[in-house]
Structures are given as structure tokens and as C-alpha cells.
Protein backbone atom coordinates (compact mmCIF):
# COMPACT_ATOMS: atom_id res chain seq x y z
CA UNK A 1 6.77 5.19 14.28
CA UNK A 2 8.92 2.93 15.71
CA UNK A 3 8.79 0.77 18.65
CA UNK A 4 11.75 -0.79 20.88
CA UNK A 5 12.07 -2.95 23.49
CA UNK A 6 15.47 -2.37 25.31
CA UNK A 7 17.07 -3.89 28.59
CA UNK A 8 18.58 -7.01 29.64
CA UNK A 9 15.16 -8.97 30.57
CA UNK A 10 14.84 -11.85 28.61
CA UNK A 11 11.25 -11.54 27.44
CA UNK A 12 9.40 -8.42 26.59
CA UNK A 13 5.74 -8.68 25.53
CA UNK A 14 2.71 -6.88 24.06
CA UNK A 15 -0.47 -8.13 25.40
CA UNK A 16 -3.62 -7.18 23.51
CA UNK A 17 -6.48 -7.88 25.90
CA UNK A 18 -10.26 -7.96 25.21
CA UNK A 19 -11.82 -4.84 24.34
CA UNK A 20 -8.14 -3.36 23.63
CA UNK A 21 -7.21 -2.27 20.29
CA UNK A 22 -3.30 -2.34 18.75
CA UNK A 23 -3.06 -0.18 15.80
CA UNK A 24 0.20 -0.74 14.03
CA UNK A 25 -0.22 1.19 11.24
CA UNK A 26 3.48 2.59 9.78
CA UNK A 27 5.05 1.06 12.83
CA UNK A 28 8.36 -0.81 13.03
CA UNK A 29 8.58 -2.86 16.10
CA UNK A 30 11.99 -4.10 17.42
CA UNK A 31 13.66 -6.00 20.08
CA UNK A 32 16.81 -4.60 20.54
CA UNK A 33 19.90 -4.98 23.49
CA UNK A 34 19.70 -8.77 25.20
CA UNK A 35 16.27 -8.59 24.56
CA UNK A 36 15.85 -12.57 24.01
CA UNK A 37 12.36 -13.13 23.33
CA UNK A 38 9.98 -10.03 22.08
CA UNK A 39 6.06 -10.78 21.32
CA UNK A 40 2.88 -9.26 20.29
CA UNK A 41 -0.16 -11.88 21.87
CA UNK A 42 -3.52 -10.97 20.69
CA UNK A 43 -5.89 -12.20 22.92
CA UNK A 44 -9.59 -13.16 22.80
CA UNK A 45 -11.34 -10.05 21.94
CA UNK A 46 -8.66 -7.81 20.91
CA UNK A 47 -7.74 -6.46 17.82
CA UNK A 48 -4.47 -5.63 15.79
CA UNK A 49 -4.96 -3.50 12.87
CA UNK A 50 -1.95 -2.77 10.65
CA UNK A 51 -0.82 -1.31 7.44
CA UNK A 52 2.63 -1.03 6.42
CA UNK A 53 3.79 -2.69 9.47
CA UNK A 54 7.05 -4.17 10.55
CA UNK A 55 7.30 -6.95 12.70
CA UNK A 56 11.27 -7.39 13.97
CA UNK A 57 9.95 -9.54 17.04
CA UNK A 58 10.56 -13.10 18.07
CA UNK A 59 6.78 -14.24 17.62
CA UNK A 60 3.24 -12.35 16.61
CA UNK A 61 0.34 -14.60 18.76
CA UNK A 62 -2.80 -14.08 17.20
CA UNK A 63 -5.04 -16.33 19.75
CA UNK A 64 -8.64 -17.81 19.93
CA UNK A 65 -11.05 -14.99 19.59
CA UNK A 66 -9.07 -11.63 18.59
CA UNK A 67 -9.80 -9.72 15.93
CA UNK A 68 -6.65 -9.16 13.55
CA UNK A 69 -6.15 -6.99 9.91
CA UNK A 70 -2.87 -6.93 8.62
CA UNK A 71 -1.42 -5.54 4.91
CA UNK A 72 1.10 -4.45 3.35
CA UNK A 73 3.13 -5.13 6.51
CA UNK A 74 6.37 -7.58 7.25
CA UNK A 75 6.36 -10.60 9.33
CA UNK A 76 8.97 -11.89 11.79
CA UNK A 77 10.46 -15.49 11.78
CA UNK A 78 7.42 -16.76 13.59
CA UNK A 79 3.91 -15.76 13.74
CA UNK A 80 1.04 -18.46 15.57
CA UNK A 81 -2.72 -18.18 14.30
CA UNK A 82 -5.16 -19.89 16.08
CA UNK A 83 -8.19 -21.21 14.06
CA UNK A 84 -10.64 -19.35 16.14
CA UNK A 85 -9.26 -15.85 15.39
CA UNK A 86 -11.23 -13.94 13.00
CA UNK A 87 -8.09 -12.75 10.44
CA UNK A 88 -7.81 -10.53 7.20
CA UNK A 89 -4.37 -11.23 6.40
CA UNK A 90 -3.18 -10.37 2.72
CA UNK A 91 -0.76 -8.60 0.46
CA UNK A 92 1.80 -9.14 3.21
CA UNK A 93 5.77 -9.96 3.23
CA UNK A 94 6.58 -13.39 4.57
CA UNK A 95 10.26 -13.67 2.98
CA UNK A 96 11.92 -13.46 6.52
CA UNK A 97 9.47 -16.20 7.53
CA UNK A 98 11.70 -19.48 8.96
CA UNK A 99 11.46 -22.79 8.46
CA UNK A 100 7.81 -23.64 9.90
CA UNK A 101 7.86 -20.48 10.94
CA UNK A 102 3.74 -20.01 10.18
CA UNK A 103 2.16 -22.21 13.27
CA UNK A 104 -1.73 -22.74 13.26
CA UNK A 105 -3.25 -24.19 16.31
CA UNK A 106 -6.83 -24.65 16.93
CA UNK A 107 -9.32 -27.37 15.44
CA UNK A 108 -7.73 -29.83 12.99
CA UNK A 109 -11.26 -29.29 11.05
CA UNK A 110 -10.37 -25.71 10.29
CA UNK A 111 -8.53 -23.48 8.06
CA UNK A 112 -6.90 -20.50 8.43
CA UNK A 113 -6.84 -18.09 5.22
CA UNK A 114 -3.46 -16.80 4.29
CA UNK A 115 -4.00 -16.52 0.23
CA UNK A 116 -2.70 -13.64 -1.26
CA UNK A 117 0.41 -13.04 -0.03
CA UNK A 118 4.18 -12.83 -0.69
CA UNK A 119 6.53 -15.46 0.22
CA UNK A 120 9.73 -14.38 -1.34
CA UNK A 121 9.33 -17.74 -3.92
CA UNK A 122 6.93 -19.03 -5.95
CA UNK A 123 8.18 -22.05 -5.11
CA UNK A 124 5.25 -24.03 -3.67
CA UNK A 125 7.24 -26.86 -1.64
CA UNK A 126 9.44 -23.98 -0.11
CA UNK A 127 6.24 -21.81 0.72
CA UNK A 128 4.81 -25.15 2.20
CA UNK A 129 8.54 -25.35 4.06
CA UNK A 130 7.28 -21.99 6.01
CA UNK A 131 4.39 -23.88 7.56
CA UNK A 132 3.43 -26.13 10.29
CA UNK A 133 0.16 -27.36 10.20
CA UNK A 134 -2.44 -30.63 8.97
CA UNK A 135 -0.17 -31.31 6.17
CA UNK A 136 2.37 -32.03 8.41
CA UNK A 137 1.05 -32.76 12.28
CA UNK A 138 -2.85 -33.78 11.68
CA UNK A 139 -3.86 -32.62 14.65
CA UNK A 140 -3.60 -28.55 13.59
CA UNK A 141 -5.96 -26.85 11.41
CA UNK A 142 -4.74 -25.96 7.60
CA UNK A 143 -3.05 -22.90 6.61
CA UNK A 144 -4.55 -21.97 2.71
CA UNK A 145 -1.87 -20.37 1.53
CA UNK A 146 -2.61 -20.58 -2.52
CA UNK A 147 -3.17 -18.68 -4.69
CA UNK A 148 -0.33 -16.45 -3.42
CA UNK A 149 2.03 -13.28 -5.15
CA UNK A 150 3.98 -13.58 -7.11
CA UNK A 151 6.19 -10.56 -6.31
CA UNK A 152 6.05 -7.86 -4.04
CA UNK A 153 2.45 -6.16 -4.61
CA UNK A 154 1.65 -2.38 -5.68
CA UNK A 155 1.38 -0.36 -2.25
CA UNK A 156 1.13 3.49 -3.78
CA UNK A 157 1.45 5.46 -6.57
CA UNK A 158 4.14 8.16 -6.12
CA UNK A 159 3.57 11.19 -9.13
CA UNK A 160 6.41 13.57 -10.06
CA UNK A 161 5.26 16.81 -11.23
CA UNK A 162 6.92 20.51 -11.99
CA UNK A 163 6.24 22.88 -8.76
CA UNK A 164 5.17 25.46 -11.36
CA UNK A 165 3.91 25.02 -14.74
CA UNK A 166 2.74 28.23 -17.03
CA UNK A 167 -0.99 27.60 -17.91
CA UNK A 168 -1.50 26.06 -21.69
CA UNK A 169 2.12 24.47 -21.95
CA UNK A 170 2.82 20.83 -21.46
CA UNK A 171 4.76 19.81 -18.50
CA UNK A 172 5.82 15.93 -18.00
CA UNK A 173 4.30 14.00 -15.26
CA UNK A 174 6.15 11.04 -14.08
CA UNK A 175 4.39 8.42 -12.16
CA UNK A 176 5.82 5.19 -10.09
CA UNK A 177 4.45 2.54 -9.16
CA UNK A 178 6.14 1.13 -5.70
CA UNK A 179 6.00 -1.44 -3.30
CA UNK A 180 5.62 -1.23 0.38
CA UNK A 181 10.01 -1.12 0.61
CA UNK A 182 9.40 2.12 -1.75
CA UNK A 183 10.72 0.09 -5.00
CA UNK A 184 9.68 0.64 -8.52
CA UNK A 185 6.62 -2.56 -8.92
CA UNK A 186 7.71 -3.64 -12.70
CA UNK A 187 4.96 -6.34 -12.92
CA UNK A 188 2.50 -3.89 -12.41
CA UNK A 189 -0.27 -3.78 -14.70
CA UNK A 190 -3.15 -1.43 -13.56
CA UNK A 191 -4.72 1.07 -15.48
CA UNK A 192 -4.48 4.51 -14.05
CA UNK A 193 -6.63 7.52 -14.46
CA UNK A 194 -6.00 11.01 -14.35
CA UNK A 195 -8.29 14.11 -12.68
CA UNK A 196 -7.29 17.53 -11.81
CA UNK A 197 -9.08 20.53 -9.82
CA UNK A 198 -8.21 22.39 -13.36
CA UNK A 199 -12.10 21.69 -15.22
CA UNK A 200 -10.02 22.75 -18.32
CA UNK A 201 -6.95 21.00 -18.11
CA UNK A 202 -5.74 18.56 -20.76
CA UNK A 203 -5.23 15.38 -18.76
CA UNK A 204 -3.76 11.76 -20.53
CA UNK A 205 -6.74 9.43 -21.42
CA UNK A 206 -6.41 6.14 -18.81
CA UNK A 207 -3.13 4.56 -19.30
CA UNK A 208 -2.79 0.59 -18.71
CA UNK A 209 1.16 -0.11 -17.71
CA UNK A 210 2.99 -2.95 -19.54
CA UNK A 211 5.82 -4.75 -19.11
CA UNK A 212 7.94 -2.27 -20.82
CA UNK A 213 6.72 0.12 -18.20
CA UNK A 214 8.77 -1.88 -15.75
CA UNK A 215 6.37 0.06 -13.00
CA UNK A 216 6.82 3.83 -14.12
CA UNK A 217 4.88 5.82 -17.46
CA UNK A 218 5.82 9.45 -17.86
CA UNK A 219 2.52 11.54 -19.19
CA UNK A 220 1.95 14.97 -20.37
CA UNK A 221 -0.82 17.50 -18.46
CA UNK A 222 -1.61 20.82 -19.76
CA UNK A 223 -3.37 23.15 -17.02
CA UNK A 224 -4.94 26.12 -18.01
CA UNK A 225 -6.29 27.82 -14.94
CA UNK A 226 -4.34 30.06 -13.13
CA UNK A 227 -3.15 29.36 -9.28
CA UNK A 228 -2.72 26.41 -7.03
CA UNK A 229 -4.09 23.17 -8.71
CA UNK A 230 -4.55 19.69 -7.81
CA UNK A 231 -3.24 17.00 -9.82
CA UNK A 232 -4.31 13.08 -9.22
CA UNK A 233 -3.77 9.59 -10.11
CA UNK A 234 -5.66 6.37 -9.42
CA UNK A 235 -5.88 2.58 -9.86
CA UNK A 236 -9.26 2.54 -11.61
CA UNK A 237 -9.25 -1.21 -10.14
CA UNK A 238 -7.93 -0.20 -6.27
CA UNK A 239 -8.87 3.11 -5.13
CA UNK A 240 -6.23 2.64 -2.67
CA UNK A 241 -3.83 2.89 -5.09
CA UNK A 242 -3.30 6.56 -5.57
CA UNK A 243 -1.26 10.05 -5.62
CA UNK A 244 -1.95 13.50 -5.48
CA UNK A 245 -0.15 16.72 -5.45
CA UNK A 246 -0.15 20.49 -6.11
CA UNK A 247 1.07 22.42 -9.20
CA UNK A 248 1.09 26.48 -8.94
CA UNK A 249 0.08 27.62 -12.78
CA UNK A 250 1.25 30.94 -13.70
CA UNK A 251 -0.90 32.40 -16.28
CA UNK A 252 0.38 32.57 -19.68
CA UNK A 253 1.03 35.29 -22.48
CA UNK A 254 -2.42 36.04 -24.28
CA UNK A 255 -2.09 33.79 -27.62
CA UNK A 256 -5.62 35.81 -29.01
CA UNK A 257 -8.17 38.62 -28.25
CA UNK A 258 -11.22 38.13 -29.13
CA UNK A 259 -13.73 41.23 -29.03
CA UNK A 260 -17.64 40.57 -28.83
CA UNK A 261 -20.75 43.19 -29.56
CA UNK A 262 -19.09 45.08 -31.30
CA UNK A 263 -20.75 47.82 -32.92
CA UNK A 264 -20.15 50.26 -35.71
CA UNK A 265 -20.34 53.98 -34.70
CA UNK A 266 -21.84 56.46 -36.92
CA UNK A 267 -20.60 59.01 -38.71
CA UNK A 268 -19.81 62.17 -37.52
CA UNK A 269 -22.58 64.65 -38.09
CA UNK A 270 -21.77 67.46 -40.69
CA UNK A 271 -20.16 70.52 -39.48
């Protein structure tokens, strides 16, 4: 979903009050058309939940009090984090974040968690850069940034398989492992496993990518039950980290026929 804010005002907002809830989840918020100044304020009490989240605004406020989870989502130039919000901010994008562009405000006591994260560097000085607070004005709280990404982390799996396979022949199964811009994750080195509807299928053992995987393994599946069947793959470290999808299996050509109980007749009696 996407979000716009159109016009000629100069300043469009979204206010979060207390007891009011802002789930972002897959949304892309814009300003667009003389819109000068667009911002999300999270006030005491509210929340803003968000996964896979773009923020194309002017400034995210996430004040004293409000309740914010945000992952796998992008940040705009500016976002302000007051030490007395409760926050669950990781495996984010802050590459479009300017110069100072994180701002905490609160007690100069405090810190403010933001480990685990992307900064489009690994660069510590120019992560630093992105931030304004103890380090550089001691009366703001500090921003933890370290240990941080270094590149773009796994979002899904995405698993290529045949729309129809013929039961007891191998078909190829390709899976990717992409970030949250849908690209291929080539540091990625999880160890996926592999289950299936089909009780009798032949499925790959667990697979751990290398680097020579560059973020995509193709495997081989066998299914030997006829009809629709499931096929899917997880991170055995992050459950989140998974794919599934449907193969129809025609059955196959009898390879054997086995008879059972079988007993001799007698002769025929004498004429």
C-alpha cells in the first residue's frame, strides 16, 4: 500500500495519539506535489508497527512514551527518537539517512538501541556522521548503533519450482535468498531445510549456503504422491525466513507389480 500526501500546504502530518495504533506494514509513504514538510509523530502511548516499510517523508517523530517496532523497513533523511520511547528497531535501511540525520532527545543518561542495522557503510566514522547525539552535544542521550550489518539482511526466501512434476522423477528446485529491495542476499549463510505435504517424497538433506552460493542453491525433490502438494523451505535459525508453494504431481507409469497371497489352484479333477 502506498500512502501520499498531495496539495500545496506546506506541512502534512501523521499524528499517532495515545491508545492509537499505526500499522505500516508493506506501506510506502510519500510526500509528493509542494508538499514541503511530511511527518509521522508518535506520541506518548501510541504505537507504530512496521515491516517492510518505506519512509519517503521529511521526519519520523518517535516521542516520549510511544510504543514503536520497525524491520525490514527504509528510513527517510531524518528520524527523532526520544529516550523515553520504548523501540525495537533492527534489520532496517538507513543508507538514505543525512548527515545527523538520526536525532535522540531525552535524558543525556540514556541510550537508545539502534544495533543491528544497515547503514549503507561499514564505515564506523561515516555511520557515526548519521548521528546527533552525547558524542557530539552532551546534553542528548546515546544512540548504540554497534554492532551493525554489514549488508543488506535476508528478508525471504523465494523457491522456484515446476507447476507439475510426474510422481518419482526429479524436478529442480531453485531457491533465492533476497533482501527486502527483492535482490539476490550473496552473504547469506543460513542453513535451510526442506518439508513437503508428500510423507514419501525425497526431499534434499539441510543445505548450509556458502559464498559460492552468492544467495541462491538449486536442489532436487522427488514427490511421489499423486495431486496437489506442498513444498517448503526454512531458515532452521529464523523461522521467518521461509517459502512455500504448490506442485500438482501427476502419477507416473507403473515401474513394478507386485502380487501378494497368492495361491496355487488345484488341479482339475479327472474327467
Amino acid at each position: 500500500m502506498t500512502l501520499s500526501a498531495t496539495g500545496n500546504s506546506s506541512t502534512a502530518q501523521i499524528v499517532v495519539g495515545s491508545g492509537a495504533v499505526l500499522n505500516a506494514t508493506g506501506t510506502t509513504f510519500n510526500d509528493t506535489n509542494s508538499i514541503e514538510t511530511m511527518q509521522i509523530v508518535v506520541n506518548s502511548a501510541g504505537q507504530l508497527t512496521g515491516t517492510d516499510s518505506i519512509f519517503h517523508v521529511t521526519n519520523v517523530n518517535l516521542n516520549s512514551g510511544s510504543n514503536d517496532t520497525l524491520q525490514y523497513s527504509a528510513f527517510p533523511t531524518t528520524t527523532t527518537v526520544n529516550s523515553g520511547a520504548t523501540v525495537n528497531i533492527k534489520l532496517n535501511d538507513f543508507t538514505s539517512v543525512g548527515n545527523q540525520g538520526i536525532v535522540a532527545t531525552g535524558s543525556s543518561t540514556a541510550s537508545i538501541d539502534f544495533t543491528g542495522n544497515y547503514w549503507g557503510t561499514t564505515n564506523a566514522a561515516q555511520i557515526a556522521a548519521k548521528i546527533l547525539d552525547h558524542t557530539t552535544d552532551n546534553t542528548r542521550p546515546t544512540i548504540l548503533y554497534s554492532p551493525f550489518l554489514s549488508a543488506l539482511p535476508p528478508y525471504q526466501i523465494f523457491a522456484t519450482a515446476p507447476a507439475n512434476a510426474t510422481a518419482g522423477a526429479m524436478v529442480s528446485v531453485a531457491a533465492r535468498v533476497v533482501d527486502m529491495y527483492g535482490h539476490a542476499v550473496p552473504t547469506y549463510s543460513g542453513t535451510v531445510h526442506f518439508t513437503s505435504s508428500d510423507k514419501a517424497a525425497v526431499l534434499p538433506p539441510d543445505y548450509t549456503f556458502t559464498s559460492s552460493d552468492q544467495g541462491s542453491h538449486t536442489f532436487s525433490v522427488a514427490f511421489k504422491t499423486a495431486g496437489v502438494q506442498t513444498l517448503s523451505e526454512m531458515d532452521t535459525a529464523t523461522s521467518s525466513l521461509t517459502s512455500s508453494g504448490s506442485v500438482n504431481v501427476i502419477g507416473g507409469a507403473a515401474s513394478s507389480l507386485t502380487l501378494t497371497n497368492v495361491r496355487r489352484l488345484p488341479p482339475p479333477a479327472p474327467p
